[in-house]
Protein backbone atom coordinates (compact mmCIF):
# COMPACT_ATOMS: atom_id res chain seq x y z
CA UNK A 1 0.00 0.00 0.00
CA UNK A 2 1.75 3.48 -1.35
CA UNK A 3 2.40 6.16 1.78
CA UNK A 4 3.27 9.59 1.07
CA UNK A 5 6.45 11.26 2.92
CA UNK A 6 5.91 15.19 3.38
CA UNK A 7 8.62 17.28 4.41
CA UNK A 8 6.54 20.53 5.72
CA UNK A 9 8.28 24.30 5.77
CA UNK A 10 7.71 25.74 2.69
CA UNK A 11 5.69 28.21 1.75
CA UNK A 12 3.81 27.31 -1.71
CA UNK A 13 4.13 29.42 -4.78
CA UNK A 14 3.21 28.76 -8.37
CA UNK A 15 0.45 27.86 -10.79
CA UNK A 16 -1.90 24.33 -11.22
CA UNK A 17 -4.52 23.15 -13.30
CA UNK A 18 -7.70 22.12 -11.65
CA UNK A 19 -9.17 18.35 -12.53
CA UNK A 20 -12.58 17.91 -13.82
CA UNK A 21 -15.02 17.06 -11.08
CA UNK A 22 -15.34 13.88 -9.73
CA UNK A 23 -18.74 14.29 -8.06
CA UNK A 24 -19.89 15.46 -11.31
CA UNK A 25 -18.19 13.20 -13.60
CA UNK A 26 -19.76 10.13 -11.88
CA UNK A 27 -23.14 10.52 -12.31
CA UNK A 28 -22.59 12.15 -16.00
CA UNK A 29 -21.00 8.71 -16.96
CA UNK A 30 -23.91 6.92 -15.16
CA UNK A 31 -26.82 9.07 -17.38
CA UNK A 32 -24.92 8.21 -20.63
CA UNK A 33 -27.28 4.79 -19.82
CA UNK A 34 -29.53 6.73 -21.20
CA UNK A 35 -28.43 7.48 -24.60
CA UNK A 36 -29.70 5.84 -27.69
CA UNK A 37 -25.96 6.24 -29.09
CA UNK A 38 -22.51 6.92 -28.49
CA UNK A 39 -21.75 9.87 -25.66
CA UNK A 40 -18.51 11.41 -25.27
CA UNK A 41 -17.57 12.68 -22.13
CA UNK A 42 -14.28 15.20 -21.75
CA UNK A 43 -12.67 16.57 -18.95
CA UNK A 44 -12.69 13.25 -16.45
CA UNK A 45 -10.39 13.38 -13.63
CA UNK A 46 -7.82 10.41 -13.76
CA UNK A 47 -9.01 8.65 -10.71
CA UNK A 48 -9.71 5.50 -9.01
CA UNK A 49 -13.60 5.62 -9.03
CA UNK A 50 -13.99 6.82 -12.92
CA UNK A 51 -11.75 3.66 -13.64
CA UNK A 52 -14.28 1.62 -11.45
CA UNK A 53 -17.24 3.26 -13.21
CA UNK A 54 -15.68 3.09 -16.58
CA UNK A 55 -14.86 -1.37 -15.22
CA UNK A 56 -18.22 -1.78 -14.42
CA UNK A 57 -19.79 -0.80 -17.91
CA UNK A 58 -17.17 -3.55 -19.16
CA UNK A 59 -18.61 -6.11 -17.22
CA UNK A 60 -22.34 -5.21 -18.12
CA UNK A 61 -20.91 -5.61 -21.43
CA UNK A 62 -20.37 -1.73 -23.08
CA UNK A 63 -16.91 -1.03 -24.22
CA UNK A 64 -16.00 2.51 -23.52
CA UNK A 65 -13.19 3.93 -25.98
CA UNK A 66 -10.88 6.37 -24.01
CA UNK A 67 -8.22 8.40 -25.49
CA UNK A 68 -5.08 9.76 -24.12
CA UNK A 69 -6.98 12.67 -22.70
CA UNK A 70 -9.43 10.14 -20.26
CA UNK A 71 -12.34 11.47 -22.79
CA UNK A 72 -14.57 8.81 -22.88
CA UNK A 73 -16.77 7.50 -25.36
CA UNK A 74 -19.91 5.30 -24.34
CA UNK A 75 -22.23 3.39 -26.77
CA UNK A 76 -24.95 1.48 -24.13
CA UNK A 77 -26.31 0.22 -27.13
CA UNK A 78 -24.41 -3.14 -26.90
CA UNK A 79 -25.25 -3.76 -22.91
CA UNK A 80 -25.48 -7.71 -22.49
CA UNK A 81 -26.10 -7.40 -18.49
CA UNK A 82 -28.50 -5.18 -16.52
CA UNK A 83 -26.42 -6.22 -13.34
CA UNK A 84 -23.92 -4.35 -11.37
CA UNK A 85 -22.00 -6.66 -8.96
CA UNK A 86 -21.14 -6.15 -5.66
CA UNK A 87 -17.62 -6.82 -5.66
CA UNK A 88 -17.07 -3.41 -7.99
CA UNK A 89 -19.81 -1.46 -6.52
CA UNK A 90 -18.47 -2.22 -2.85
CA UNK A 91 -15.92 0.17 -3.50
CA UNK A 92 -17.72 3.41 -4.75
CA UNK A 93 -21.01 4.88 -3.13
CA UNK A 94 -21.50 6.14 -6.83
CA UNK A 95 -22.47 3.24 -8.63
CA UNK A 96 -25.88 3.26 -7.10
CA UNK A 97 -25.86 5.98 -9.40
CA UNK A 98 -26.81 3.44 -12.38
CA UNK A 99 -29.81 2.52 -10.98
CA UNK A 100 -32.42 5.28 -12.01
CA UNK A 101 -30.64 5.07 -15.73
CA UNK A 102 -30.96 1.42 -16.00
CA UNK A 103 -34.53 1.31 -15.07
CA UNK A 104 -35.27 4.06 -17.01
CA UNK A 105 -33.82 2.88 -20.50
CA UNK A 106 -34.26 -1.09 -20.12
CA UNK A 107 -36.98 -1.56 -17.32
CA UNK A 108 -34.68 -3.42 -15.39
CA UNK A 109 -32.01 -3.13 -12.86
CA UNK A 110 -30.11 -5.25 -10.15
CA UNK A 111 -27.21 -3.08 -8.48
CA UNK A 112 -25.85 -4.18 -5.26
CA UNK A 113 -26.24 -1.60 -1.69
CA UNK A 114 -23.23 0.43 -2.33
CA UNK A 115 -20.20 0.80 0.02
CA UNK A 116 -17.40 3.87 -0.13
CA UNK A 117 -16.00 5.53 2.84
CA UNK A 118 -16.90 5.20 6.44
CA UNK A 119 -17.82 8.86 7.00
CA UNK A 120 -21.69 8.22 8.28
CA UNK A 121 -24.69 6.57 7.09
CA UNK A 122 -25.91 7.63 3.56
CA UNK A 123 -28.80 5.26 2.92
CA UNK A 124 -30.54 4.36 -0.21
CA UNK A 125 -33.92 4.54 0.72
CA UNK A 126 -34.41 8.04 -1.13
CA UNK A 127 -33.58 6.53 -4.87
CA UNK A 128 -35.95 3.65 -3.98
CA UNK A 129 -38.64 5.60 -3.04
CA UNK A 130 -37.94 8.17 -5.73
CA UNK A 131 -38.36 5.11 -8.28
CA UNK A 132 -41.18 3.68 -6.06
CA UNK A 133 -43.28 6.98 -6.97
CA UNK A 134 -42.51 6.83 -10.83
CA UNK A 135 -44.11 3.02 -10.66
CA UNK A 136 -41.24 0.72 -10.15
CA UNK A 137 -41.63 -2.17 -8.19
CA UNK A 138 -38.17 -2.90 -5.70
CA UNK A 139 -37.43 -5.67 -4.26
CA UNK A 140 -34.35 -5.39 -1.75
CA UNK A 141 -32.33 -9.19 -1.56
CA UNK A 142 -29.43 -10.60 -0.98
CA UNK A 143 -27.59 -7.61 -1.11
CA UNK A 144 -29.14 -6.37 -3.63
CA UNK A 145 -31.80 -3.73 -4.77
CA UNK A 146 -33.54 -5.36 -7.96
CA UNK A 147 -35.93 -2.94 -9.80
CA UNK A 148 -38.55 -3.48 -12.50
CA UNK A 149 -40.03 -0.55 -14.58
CA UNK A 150 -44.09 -0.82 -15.23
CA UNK A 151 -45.78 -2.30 -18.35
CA UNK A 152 -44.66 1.03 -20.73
CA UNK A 153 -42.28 2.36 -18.67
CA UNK A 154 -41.58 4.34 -15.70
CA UNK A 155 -44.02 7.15 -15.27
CA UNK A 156 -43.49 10.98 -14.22
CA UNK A 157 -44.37 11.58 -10.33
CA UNK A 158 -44.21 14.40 -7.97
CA UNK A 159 -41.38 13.23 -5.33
CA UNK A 160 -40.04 15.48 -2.12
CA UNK A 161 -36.74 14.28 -0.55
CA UNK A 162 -37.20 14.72 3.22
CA UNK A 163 -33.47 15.06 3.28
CA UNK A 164 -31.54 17.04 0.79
CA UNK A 165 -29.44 14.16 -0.86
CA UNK A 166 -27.08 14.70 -3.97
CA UNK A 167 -27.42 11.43 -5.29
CA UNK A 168 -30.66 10.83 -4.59
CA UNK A 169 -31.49 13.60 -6.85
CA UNK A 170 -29.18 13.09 -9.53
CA UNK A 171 -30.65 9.42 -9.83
CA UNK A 172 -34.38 10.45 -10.04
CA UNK A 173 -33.58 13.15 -12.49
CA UNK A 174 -31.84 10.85 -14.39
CA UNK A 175 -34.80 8.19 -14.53
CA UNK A 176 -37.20 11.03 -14.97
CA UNK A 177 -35.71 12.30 -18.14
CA UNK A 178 -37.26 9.05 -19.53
CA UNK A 179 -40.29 8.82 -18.01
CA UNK A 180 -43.50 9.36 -19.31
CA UNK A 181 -45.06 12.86 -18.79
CA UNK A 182 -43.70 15.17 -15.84
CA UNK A 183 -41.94 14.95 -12.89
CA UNK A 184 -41.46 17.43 -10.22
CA UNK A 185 -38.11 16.92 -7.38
CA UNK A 186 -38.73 19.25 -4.30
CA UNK A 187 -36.47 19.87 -1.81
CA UNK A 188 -33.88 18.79 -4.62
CA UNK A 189 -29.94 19.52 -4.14
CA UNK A 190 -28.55 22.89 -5.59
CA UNK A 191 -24.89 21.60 -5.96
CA UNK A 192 -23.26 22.82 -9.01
CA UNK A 193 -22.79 18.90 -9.77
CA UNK A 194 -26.52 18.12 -9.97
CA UNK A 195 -26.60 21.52 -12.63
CA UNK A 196 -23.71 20.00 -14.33
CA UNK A 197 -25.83 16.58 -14.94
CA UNK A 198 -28.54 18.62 -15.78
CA UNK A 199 -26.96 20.49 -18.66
CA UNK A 200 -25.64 17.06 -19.71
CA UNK A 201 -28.73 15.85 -19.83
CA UNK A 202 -30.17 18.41 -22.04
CA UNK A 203 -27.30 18.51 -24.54
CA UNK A 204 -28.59 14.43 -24.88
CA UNK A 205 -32.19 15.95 -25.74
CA UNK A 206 -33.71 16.18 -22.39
CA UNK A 207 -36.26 18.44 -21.20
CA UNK A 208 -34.70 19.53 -17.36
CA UNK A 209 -35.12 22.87 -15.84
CA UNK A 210 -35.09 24.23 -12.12
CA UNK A 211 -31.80 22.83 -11.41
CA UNK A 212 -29.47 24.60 -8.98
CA UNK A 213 -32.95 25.38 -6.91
CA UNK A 214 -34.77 23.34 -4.88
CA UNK A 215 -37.16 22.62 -7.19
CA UNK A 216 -36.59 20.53 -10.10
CA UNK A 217 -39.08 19.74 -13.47
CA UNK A 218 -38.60 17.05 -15.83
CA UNK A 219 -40.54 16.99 -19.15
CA UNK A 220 -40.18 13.35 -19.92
CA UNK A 221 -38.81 12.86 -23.50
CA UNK A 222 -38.86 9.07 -25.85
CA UNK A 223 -35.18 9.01 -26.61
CA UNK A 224 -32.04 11.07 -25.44
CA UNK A 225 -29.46 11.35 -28.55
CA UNK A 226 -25.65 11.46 -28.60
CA UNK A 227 -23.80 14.78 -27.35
CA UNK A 228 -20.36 15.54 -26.51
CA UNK A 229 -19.70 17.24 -23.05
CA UNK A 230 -17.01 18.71 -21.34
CA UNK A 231 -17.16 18.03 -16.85
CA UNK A 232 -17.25 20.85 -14.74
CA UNK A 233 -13.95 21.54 -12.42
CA UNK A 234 -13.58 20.09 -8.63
CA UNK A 235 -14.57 22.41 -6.83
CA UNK A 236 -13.61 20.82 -3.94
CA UNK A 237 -9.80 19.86 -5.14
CA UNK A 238 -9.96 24.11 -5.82
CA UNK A 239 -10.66 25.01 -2.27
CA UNK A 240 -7.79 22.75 -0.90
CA UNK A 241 -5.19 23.77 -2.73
CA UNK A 242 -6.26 27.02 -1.89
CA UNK A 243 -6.03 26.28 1.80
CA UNK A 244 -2.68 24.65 1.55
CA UNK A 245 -1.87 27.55 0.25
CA UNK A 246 -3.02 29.63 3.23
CA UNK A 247 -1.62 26.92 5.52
CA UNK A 248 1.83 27.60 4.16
CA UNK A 249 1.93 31.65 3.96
CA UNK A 250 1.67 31.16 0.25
CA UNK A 251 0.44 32.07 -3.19
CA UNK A 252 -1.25 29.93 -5.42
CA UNK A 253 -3.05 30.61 -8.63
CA UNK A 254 -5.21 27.51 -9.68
CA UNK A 255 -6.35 27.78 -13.69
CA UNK A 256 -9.31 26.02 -15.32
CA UNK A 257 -11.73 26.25 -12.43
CA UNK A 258 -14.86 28.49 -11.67
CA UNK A 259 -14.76 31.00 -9.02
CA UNK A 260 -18.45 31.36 -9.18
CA UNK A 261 -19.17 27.58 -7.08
CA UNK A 262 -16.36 28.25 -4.51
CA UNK A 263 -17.71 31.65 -2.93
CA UNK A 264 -18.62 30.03 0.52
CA UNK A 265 -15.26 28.70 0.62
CA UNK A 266 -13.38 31.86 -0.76
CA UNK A 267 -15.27 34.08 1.99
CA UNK A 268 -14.02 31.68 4.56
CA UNK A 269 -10.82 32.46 3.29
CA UNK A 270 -10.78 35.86 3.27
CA UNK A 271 -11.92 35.90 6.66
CA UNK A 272 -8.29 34.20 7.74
CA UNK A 273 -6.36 36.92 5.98
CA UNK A 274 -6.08 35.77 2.01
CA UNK A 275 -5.74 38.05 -0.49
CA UNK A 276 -8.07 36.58 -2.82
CA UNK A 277 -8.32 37.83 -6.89
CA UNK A 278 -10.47 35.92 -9.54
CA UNK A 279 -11.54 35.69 -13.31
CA UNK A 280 -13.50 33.83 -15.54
CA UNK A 281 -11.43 30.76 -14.86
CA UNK A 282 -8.93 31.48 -12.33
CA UNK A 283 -8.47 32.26 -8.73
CA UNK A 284 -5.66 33.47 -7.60
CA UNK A 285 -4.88 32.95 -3.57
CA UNK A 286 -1.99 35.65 -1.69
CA UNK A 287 -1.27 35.22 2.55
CA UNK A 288 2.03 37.59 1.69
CA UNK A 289 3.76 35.37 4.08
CA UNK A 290 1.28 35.96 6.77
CA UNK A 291 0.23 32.92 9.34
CA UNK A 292 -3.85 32.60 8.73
CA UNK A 293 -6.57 33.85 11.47
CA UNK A 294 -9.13 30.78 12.33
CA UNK A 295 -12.53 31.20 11.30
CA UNK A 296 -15.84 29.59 12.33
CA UNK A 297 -17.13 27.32 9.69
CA UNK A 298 -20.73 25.39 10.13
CA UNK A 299 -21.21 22.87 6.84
CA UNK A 300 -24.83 22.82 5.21
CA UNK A 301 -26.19 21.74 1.74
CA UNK A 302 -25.20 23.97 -1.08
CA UNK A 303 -24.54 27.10 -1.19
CA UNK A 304 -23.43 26.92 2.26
CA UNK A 305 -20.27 26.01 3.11
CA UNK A 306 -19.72 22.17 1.55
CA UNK A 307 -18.83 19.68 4.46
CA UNK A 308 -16.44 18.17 1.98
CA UNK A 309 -13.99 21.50 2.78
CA UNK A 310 -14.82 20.69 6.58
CA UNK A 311 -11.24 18.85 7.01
CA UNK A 312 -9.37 21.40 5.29
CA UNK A 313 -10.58 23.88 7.59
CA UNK A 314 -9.34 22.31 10.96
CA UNK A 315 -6.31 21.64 9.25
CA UNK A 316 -6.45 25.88 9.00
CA UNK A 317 -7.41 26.50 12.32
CA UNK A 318 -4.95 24.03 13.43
CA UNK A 319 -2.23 26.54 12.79
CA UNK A 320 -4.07 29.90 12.43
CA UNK A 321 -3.98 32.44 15.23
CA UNK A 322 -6.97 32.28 17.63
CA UNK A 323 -9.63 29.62 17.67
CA UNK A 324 -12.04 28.58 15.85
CA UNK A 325 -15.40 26.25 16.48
CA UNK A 326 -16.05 23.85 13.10
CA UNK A 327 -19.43 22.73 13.16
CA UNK A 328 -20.35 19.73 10.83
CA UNK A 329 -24.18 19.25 10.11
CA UNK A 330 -24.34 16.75 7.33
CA UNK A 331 -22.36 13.54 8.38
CA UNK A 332 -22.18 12.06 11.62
CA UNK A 333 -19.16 10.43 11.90
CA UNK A 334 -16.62 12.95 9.99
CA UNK A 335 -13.86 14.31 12.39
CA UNK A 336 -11.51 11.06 12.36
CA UNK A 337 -8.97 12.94 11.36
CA UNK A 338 -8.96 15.00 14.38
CA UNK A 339 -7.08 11.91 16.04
CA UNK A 340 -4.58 11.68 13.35
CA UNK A 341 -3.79 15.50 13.71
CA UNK A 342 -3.59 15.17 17.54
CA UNK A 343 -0.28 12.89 16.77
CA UNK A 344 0.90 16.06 14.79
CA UNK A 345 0.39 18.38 18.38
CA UNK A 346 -3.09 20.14 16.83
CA UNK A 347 -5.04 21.50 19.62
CA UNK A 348 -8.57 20.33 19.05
CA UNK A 349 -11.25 19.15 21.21
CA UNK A 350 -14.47 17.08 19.63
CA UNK A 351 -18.04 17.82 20.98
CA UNK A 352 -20.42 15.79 19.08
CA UNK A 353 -21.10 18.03 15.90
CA UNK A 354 -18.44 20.85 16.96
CA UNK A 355 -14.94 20.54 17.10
CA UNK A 356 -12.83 23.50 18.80
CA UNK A 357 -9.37 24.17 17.29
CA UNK A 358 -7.23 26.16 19.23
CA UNK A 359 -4.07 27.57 16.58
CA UNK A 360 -0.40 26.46 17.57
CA UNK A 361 2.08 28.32 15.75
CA UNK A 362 3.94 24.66 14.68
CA UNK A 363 2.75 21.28 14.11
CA UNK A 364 5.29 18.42 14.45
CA UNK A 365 5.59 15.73 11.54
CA UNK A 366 4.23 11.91 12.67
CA UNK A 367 3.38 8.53 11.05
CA UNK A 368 -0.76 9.52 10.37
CA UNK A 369 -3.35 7.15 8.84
CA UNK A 370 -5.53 8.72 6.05
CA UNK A 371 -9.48 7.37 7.34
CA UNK A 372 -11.28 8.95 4.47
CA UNK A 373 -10.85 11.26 1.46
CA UNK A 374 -11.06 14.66 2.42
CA UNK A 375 -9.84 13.94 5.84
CA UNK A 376 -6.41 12.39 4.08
CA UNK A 377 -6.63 15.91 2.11
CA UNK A 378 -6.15 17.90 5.99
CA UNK A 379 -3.20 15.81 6.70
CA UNK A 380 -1.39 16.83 3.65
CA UNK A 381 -2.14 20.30 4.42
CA UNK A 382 -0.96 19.90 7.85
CA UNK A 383 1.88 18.02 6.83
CA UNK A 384 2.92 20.86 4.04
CA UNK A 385 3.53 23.06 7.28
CA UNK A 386 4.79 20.24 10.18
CA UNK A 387 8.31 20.68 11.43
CA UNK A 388 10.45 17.20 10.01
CA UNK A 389 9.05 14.71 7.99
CA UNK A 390 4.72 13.13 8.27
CA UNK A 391 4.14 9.86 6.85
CA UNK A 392 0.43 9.53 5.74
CA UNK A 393 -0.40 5.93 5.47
CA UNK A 394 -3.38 4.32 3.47
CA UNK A 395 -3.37 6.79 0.92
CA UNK A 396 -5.80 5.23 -1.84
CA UNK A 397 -8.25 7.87 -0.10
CA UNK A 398 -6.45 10.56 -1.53
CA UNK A 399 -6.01 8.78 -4.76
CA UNK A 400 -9.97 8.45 -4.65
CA UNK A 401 -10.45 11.88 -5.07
CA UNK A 402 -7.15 13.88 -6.03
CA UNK A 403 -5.48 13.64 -9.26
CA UNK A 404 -1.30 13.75 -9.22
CA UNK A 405 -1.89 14.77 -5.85
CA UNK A 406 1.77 14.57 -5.04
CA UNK A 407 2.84 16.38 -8.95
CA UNK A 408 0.76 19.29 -8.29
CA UNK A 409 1.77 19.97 -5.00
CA UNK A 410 5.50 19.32 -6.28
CA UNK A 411 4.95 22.12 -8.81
CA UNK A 412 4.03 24.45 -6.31
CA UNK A 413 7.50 24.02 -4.31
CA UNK A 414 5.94 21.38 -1.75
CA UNK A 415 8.56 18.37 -0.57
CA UNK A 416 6.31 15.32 -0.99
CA UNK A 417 7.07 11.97 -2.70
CA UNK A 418 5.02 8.59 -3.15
CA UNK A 419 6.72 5.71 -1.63
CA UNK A 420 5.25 1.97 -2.18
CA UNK A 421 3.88 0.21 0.84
């Protein structure tokens, strides 16, 4: 298993591309199910879970065509198997993302319960219901959910999430595009990642507007047709570079991203003392060699501030003047790092949604143990500005989620290599 060694004390300084966006590239590879035709999708990050995603279309018998770029192109025309097995989707929460598609375009579907990191419970019951309400009958088995679309299809329904859940609306959205008549999503998500699918969806033919509110209306239509799209940029792998940059008294100016999904994050960011410029595509983060101020931070569905930016923050706080209370509303079980930095002498205390971080002016380097992927993200941070050397072990976290994690940071002055376990 691969470890990363970071030697922390040096201020970052230079220029990186942003990735496309994983949360967003998932489900856009799911809803090219829906296609009657080959879909090309640009701009996919070159990560773990797109390889799993782009494996388990393999084994339901689709063979996607990638080119040195990680476009992708997708013809479900030739799927042999309406099955997606447990032993691939054990390893990404996303795959339950095929399930609305499936049902949608063939009538059938038989995905396993999904697994994925051990931040909380995230159940399914939300997509089953959602498909429930359109006319599919679920069975739950062995493991599996197994779903049948009615006698001419799935139908349009009126459907309100009684928890805001990003997947759960991407999946009914997706199904809905097929459905028969119109279907209305209240309480929907707003991230930009469930507008991206949305505008993917309509360059395929689809009839989706509302998204990026919490209301979302879905004009069913008989056949989606091929399109070529180009994946939004992580927003997420933008804000922590950003903060490593802030950790380290830095400057950092990340290219082909979009200030305009970020601004939660950026505000937090000028509160600690960045200098903070933007344009179309860039954003361009300045401390001037200043040590950050903490900030309070309470995560909440979009546009609040995203609880996947919650473990970058402590990391912040960790080493900012003052203290500051980080308040996490979405998961229940998402401050595992805070043990990991405790080896690394952060001062932070955990009461049950709240953890306090009081700012030490160092942090000292120690063997740490990556739990999940944004949490691994706040020990590189902290490691970028430890005295001596921080071993991160299990680090196919980061690898979930970050792309050349250890080249971009490298590019930016950082001392960090990949060793193999």
């Amino acid at each position: 298993m691969d470890k990363l060694i970071i030697t922390g004390g040096v201020r970052l300084d230079g220029e990186i591309r942003i990735s496309g966006a994983k949360n967003s590239a998932l489900p856009i590879l799911a809803a090219t199910l829906l296609c009657d035709g080959a879909v090309t999708v640009a701009n996919l990050p070159h990560l773990h879970d797109i390889t799993t995603m782009i494996e388990l279309f393999g084994r339901m018998g689709i063979e996607p065509v990638i080119d040195e770029k990680l476009s992708v192109e997708i013809d479900p025309r030739t799927i042999k198997t309406l099955i997606a097995p447990y032993e691939l989707v054990k390893t990404m929460r996303a795959s339950i993302l095929v399930l609305g598609p499936m049902v949608a375009r063939f009538g059938y579907a038989e995905v396993a319960l999904p697994g994925g990191c051990a931040i909380g419970s995230r159940p399914v019951d939300l997509h089953i219901r959602g498909l429930e309400a359109m006319g599919a009958v679920i069975d739950v088995e062995g493991g599996y959910i197994k779903a049948k679309a009615p006698e001419g299809g799935l139908r349009g329904a009126s459907f309100f999430f009684d928890t805001v859940s990003v997947t759960g609306t991407e999946n009914i959205m997706m199904a809905a595009a097929l459905a028969k008549g119109r279907s209305v999503l209240q309480n929907a998500a707003r991230e930009p990642e469930v507008v991206d699918l949305a505008n993917f969806l309509n360059a395929m033919g689809a009839n989706v507007s509302g998204a990026g509110t919490d209301t979302i209306t879905i004009e069913g239509v008989e056949r989606l047709h091929p399109a070529l799209y180009r994946v939004m940029p992580d927003r997420i792998e933008t804000g922590t570079y950003l903060v490593a940059a802030a950790v380290t008294g830095g400057r950092v100016k990340v290219k082909d991203t979009d200030p305009t999904i970020l601004e939660a994050v950026l505000e937090k960011l000028k509160e600690a003392g960045a200098e903070i410029t933007t344009g179309e595509d860039w954003i361009e983060l300045d401390m001037h060699g200043k040590r950050p101020k903490a900030v309070n931070v309470r995560t909440a569905p979009y546009p609040a501030f995203p609880t996947d930016m919650q473990a970058q923050f402590i990391s912040l706080n960790a080493i900012a003047e003052g203290t500051g209370a980080v308040i996490e509303t979405i998961f229940e079980n998402r401050f595992m790092h805070v043990y990991e930095l405790h080896r690394m002498g952060a001062k932070i205390q955990v009461e049950g949604n709240t953890a306090i971080v009081t700012g030490t002016e160092t942090l000292k380097g120690a063997p740490v143990m990556a739990t999940d992927l944004r949490a691994s993200a706040s020990l590189v941070i902290s490691a970028l500005v430890a005295e001596g050397d921080t071993l991160i072990d299990r680090i196919y976290h980061i690898d979930r989620g970050y792309e050349c994690i250890e080249e971009k940071l490298q590019m930016l002055g950082a001392k960090i290599r990949r060793v193999p376990g």
